[in-house]
C-alpha atoms as a PDB file:
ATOM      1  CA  UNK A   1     -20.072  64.188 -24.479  1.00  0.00           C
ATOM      2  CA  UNK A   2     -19.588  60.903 -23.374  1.00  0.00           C
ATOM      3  CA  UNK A   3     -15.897  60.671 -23.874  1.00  0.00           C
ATOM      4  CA  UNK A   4     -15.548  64.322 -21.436  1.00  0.00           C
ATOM      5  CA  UNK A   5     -17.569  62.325 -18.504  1.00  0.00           C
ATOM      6  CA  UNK A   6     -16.368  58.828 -19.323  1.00  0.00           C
ATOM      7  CA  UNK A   7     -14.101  59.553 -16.127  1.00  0.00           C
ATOM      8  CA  UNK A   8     -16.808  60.597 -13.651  1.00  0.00           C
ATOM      9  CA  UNK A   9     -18.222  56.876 -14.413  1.00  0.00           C
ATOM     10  CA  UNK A  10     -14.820  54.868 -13.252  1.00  0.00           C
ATOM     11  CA  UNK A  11     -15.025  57.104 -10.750  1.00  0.00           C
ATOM     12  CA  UNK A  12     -12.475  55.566  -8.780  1.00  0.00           C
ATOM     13  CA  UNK A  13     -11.460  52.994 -11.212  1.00  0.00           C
ATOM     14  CA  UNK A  14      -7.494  52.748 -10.725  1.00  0.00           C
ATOM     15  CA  UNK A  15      -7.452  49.349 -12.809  1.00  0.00           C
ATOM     16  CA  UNK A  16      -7.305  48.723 -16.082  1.00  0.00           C
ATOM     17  CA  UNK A  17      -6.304  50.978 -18.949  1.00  0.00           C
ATOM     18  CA  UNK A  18      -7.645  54.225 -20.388  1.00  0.00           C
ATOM     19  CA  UNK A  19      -6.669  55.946 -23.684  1.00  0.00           C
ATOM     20  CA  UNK A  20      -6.106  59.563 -24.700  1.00  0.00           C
ATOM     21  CA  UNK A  21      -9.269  60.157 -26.017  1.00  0.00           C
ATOM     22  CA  UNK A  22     -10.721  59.669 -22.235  1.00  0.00           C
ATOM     23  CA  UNK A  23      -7.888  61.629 -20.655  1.00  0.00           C
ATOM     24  CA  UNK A  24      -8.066  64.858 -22.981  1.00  0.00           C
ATOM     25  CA  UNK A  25     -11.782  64.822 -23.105  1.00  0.00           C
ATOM     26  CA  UNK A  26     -12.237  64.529 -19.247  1.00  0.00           C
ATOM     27  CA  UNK A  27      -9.120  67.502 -18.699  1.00  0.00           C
ATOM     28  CA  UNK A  28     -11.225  69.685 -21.635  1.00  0.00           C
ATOM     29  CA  UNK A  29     -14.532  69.179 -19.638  1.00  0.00           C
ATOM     30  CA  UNK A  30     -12.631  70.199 -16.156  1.00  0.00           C
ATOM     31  CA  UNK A  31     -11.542  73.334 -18.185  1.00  0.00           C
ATOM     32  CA  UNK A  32     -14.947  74.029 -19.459  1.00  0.00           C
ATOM     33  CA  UNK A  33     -16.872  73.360 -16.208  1.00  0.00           C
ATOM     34  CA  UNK A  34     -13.590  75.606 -14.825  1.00  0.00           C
ATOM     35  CA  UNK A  35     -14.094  78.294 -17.047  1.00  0.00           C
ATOM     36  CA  UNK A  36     -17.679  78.816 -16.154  1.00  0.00           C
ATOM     37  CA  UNK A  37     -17.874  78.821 -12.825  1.00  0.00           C
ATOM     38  CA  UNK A  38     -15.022  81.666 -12.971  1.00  0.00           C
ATOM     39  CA  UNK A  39     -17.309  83.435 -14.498  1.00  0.00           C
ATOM     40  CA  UNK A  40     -20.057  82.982 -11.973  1.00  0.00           C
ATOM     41  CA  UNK A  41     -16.988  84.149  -9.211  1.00  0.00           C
ATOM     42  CA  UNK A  42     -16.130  87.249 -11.304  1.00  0.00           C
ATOM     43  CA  UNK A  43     -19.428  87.993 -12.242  1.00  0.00           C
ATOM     44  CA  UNK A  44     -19.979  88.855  -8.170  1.00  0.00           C
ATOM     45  CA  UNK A  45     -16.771  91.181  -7.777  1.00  0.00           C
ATOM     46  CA  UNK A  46     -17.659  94.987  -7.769  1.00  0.00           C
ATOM     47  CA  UNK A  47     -15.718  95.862 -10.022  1.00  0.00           C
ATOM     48  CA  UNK A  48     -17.218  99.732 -10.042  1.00  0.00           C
ATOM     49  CA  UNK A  49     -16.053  99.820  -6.634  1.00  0.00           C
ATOM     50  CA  UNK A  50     -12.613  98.628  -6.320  1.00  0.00           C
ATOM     51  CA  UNK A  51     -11.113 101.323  -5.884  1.00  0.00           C
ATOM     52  CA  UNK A  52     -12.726 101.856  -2.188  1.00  0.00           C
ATOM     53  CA  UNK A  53     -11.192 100.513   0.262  1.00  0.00           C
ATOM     54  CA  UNK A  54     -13.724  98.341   1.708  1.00  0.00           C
ATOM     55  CA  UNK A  55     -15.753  97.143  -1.274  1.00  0.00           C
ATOM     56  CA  UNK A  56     -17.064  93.658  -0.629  1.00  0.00           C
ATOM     57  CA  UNK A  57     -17.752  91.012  -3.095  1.00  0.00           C
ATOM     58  CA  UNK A  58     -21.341  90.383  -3.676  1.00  0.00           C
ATOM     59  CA  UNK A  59     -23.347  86.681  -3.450  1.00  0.00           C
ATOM     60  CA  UNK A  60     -22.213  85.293  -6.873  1.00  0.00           C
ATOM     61  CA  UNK A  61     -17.951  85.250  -6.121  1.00  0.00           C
ATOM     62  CA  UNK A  62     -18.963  83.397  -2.990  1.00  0.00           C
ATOM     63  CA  UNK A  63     -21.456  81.030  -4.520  1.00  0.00           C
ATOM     64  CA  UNK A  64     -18.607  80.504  -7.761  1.00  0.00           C
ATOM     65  CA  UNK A  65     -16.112  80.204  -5.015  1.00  0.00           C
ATOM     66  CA  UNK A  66     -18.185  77.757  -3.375  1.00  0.00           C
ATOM     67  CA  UNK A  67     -18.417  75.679  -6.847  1.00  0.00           C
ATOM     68  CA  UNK A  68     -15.093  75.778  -7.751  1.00  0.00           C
ATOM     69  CA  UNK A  69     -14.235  74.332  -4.392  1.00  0.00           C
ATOM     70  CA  UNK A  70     -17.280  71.505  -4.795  1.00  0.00           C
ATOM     71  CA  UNK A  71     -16.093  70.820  -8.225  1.00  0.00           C
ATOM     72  CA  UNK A  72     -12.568  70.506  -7.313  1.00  0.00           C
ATOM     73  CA  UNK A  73     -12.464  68.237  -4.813  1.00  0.00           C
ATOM     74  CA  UNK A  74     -15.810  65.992  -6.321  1.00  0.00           C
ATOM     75  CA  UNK A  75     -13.435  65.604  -9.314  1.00  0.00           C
ATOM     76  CA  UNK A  76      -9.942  64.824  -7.301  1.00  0.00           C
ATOM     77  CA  UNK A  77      -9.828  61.534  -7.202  1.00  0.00           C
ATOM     78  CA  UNK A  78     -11.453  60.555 -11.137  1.00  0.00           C
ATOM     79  CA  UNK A  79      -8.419  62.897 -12.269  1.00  0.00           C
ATOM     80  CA  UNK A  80      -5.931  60.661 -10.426  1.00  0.00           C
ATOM     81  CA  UNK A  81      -7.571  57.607 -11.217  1.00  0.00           C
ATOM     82  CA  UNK A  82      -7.572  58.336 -14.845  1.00  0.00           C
ATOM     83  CA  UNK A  83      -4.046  59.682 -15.250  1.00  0.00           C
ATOM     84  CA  UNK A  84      -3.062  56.228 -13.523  1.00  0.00           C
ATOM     85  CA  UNK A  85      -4.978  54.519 -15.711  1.00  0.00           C
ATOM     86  CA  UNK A  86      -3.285  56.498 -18.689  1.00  0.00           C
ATOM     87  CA  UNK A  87      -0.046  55.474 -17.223  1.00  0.00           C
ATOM     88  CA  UNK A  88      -1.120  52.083 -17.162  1.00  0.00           C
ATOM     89  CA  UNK A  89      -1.869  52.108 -20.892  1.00  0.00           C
ATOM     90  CA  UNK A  90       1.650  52.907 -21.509  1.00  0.00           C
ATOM     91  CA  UNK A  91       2.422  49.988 -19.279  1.00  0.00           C
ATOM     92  CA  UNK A  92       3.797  51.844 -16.670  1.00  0.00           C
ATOM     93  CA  UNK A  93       3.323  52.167 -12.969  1.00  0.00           C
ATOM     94  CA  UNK A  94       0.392  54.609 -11.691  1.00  0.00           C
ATOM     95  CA  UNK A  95       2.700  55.173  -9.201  1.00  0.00           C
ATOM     96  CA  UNK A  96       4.209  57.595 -11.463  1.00  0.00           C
ATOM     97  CA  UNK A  97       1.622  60.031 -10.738  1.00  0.00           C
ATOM     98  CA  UNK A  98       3.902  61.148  -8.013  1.00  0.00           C
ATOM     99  CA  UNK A  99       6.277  62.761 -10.466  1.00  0.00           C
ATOM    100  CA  UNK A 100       3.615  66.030 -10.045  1.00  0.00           C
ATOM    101  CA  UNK A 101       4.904  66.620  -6.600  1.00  0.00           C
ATOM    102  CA  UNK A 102       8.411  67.192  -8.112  1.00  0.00           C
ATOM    103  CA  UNK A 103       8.146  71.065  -8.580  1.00  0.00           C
ATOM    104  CA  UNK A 104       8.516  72.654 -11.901  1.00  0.00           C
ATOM    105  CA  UNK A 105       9.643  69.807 -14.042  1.00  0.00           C
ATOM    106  CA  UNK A 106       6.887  66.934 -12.642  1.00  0.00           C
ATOM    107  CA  UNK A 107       3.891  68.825 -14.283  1.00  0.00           C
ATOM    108  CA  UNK A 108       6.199  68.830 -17.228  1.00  0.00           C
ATOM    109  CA  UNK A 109       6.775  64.757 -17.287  1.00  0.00           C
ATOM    110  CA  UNK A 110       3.654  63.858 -16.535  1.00  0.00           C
ATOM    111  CA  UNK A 111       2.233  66.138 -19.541  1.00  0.00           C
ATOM    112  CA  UNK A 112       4.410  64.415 -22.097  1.00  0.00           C
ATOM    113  CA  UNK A 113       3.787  60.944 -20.500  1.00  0.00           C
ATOM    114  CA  UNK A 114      -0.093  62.065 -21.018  1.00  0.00           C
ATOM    115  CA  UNK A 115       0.906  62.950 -24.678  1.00  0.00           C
ATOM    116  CA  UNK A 116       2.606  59.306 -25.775  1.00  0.00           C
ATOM    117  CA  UNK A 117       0.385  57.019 -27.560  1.00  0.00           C
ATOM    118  CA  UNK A 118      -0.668  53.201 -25.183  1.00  0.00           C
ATOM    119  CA  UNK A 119       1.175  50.141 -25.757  1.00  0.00           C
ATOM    120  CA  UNK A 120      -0.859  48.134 -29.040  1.00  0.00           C
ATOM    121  CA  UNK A 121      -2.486  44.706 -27.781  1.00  0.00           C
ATOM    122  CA  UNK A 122      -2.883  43.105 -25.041  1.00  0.00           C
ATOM    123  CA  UNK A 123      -0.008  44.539 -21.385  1.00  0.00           C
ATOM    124  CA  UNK A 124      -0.272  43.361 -17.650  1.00  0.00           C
ATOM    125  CA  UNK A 125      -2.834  46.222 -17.005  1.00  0.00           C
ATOM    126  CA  UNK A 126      -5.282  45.045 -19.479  1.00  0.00           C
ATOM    127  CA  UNK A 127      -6.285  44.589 -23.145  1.00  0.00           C
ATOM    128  CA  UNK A 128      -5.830  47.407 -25.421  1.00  0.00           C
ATOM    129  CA  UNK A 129      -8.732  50.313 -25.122  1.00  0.00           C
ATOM    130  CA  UNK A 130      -8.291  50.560 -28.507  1.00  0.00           C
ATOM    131  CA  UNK A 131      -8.927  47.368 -29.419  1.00  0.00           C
ATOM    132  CA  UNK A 132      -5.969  47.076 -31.635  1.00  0.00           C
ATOM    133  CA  UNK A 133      -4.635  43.560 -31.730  1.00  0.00           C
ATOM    134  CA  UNK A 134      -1.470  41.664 -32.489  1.00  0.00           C
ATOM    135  CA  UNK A 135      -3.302  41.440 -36.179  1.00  0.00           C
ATOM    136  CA  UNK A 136      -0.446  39.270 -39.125  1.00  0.00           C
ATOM    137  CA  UNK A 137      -1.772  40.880 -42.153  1.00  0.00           C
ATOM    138  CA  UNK A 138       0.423  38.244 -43.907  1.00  0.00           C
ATOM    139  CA  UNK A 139      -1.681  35.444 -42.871  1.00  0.00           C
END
């Protein structure tokens, strides 16, 4: 569980580096947290009913609506700041982030950026999260 909220913690940490582990752990526990509280929101649709004309969702849509608009924006800025710090793992500018603003292929680059594996040792954002060195194994 630590890994998924490992995020929340730099909170708005752009510095440094962050492997996949952290990235894929903290997107799983936005889908989870997702996932429930669309529940919650369905949970208060009539669904007997929707076939009047004027049925009205009940008190639990607008309370999961509520959350899901709490939990998106409380959760903004660690997503950015941990993609960035994925990018800078690969020692590449977090200014690449902007690439998901280029409709339908940015998503697309960003995901497969968000797939590659960090640079080993030590790059100019930081030493390696994964603590793997320049090691000789000759010496």
């Amino acid at each position: 569980m630590e890994w998924m909220t490992m995020a929340l913690k730099r909170y708005v940490d752009f510095e440094g580096r962050s492997q996949r582990k952290e990235y894929w752990m903290f997107q799983l526990f936005q889908a989870l947290v997702y996932l429930v509280l669309l529940a919650i929101l369905l949970a208060g649709l009539p669904w007997a009913e929707m076939d009047q004309p004027n049925a009205q969702p009940g008190p639990l849509f607008w309370l999961g609506l509520g959350l899901i608009i709490v939990f998106a924006l409380g959760t903004m800025l660690p997503n950015i700041a941990v993609t960035v710090r994925r990018f800078h793992d690969q020692d590449q500018s977090g200014w690449l982030y902007l690439l998901n603003f280029i409709p339908y292929v940015g998503g697309i680059v960003v995901f497969v950026f968000m797939c590659l594996d960090g640079t080993a040792g030590e790059n100019k954002f930081g030493p390696d999260p994964k603590a793997r060195g320049d090691f000789n194994v000759f010496s």
